[in-house]
C-alpha atoms as a PDB file:
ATOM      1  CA  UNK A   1     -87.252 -30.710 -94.972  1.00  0.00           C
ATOM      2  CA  UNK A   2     -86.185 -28.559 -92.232  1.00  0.00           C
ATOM      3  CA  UNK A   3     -83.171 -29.392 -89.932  1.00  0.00           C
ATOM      4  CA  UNK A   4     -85.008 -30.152 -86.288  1.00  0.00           C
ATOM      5  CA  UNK A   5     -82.663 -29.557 -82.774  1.00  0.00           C
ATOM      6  CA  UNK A   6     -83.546 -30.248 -79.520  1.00  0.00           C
ATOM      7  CA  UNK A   7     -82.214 -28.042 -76.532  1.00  0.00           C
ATOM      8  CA  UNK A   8     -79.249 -30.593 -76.824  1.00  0.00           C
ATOM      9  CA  UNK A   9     -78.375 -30.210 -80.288  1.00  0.00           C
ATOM     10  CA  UNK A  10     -78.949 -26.580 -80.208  1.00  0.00           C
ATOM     11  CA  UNK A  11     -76.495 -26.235 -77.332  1.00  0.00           C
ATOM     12  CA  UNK A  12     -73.665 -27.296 -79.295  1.00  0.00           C
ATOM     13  CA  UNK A  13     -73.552 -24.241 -81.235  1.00  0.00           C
ATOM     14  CA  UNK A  14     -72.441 -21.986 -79.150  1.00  0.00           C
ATOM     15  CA  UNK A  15     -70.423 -19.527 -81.397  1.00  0.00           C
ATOM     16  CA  UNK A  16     -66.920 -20.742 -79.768  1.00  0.00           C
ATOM     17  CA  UNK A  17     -64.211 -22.205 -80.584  1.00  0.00           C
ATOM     18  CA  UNK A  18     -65.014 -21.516 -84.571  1.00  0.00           C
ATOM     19  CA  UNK A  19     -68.375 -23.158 -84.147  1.00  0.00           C
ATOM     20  CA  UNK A  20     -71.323 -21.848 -85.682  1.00  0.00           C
ATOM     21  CA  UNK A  21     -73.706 -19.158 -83.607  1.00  0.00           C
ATOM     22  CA  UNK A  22     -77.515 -20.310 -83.539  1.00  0.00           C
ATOM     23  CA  UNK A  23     -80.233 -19.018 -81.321  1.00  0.00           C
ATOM     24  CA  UNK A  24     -83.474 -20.330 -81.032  1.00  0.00           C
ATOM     25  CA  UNK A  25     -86.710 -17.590 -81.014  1.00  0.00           C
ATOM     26  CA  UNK A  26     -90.470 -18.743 -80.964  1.00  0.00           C
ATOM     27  CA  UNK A  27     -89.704 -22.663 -82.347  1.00  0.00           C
ATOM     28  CA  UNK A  28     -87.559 -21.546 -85.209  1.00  0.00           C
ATOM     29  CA  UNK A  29     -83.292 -21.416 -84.945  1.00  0.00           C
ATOM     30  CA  UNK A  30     -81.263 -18.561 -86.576  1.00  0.00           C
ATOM     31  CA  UNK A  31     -78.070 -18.973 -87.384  1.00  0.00           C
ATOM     32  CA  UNK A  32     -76.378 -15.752 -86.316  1.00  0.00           C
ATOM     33  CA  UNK A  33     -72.504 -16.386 -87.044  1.00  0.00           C
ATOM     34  CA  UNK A  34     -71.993 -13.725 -89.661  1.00  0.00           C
ATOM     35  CA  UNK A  35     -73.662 -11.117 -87.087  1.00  0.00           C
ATOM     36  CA  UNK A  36     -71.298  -8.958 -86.044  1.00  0.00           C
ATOM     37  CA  UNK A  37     -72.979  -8.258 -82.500  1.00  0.00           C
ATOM     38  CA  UNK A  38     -72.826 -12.015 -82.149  1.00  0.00           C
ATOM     39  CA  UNK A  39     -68.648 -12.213 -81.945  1.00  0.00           C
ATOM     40  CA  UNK A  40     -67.601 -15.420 -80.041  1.00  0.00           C
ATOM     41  CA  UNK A  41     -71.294 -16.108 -79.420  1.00  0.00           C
ATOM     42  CA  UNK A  42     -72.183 -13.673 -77.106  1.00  0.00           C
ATOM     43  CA  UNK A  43     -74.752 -10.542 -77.319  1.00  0.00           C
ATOM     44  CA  UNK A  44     -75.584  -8.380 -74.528  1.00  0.00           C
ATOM     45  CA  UNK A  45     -75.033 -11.250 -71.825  1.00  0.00           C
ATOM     46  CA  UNK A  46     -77.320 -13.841 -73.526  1.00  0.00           C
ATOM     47  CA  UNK A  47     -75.263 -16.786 -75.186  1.00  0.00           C
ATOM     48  CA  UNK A  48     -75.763 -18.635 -78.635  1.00  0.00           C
ATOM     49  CA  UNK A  49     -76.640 -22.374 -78.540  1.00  0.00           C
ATOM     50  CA  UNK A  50     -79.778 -21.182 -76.437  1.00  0.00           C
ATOM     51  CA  UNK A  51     -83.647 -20.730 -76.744  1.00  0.00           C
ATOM     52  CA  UNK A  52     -83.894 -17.083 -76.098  1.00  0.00           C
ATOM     53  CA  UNK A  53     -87.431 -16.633 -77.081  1.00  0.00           C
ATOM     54  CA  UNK A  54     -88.294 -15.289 -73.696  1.00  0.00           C
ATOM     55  CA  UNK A  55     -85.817 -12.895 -73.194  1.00  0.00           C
ATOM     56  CA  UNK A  56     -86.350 -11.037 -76.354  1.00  0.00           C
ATOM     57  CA  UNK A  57     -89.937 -10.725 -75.346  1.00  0.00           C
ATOM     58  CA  UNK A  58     -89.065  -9.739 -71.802  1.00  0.00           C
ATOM     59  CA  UNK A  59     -85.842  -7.290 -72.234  1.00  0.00           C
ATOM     60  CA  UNK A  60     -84.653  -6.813 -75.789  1.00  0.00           C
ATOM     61  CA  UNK A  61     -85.298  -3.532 -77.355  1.00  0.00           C
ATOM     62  CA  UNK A  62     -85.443  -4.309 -80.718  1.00  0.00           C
ATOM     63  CA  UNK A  63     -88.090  -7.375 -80.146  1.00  0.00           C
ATOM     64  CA  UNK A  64     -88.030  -9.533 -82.913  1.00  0.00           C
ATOM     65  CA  UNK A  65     -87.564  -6.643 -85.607  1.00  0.00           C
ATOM     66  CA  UNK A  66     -83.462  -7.831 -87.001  1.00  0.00           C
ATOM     67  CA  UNK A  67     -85.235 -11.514 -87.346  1.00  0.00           C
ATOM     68  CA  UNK A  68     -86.311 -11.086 -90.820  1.00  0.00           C
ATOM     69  CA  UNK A  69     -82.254 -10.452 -91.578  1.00  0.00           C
ATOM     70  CA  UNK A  70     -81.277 -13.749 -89.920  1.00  0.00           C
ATOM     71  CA  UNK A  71     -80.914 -16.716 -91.945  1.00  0.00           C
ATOM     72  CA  UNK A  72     -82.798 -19.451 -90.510  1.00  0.00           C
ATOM     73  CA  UNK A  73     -81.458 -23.218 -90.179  1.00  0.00           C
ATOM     74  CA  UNK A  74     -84.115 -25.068 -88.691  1.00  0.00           C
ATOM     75  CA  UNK A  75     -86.889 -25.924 -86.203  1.00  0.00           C
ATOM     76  CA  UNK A  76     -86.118 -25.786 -82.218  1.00  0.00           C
ATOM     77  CA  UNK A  77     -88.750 -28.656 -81.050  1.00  0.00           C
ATOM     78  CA  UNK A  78     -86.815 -28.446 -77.464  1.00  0.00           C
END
């Protein structure tokens, strides 16, 4: 069974401090600590520990292409 987080939970990991680096895209969270473009939980001005499903749609080049590459550690319900 799949790990759930609500915007709470998700929040929490944030990539700092030596905390783990999730994002949250289209109800699904991706834990993107190993990424190198994700050092101290930052990427292009967006933050981890967020739902960034929007702005991927809205401003990031790449869309939702590098997904298949991130592991994934759960469901974002919100």
């Amino acid at each position: 069974m799949a790990k759930t987080f609500t915007k709470e939970e998700l929040q929490k990991y944030d990539g700092q401090d030596g905390r783990p680096a999730y994002i949250a895209i289209d109800g699904k969270v991706y834990d993107v600590s190993e990424d190198a473009s994700w050092q101290g939980g930052k990427h292009h001005g967006y933050s981890a520990g967020q739902d960034l499903t929007e702005p991927l749609k809205r401003r990031v080049a790449h869309g939702d292409s590098v997904l298949p590459g991130i592991p994934v550690v759960g469901d974002y319900i919100g």
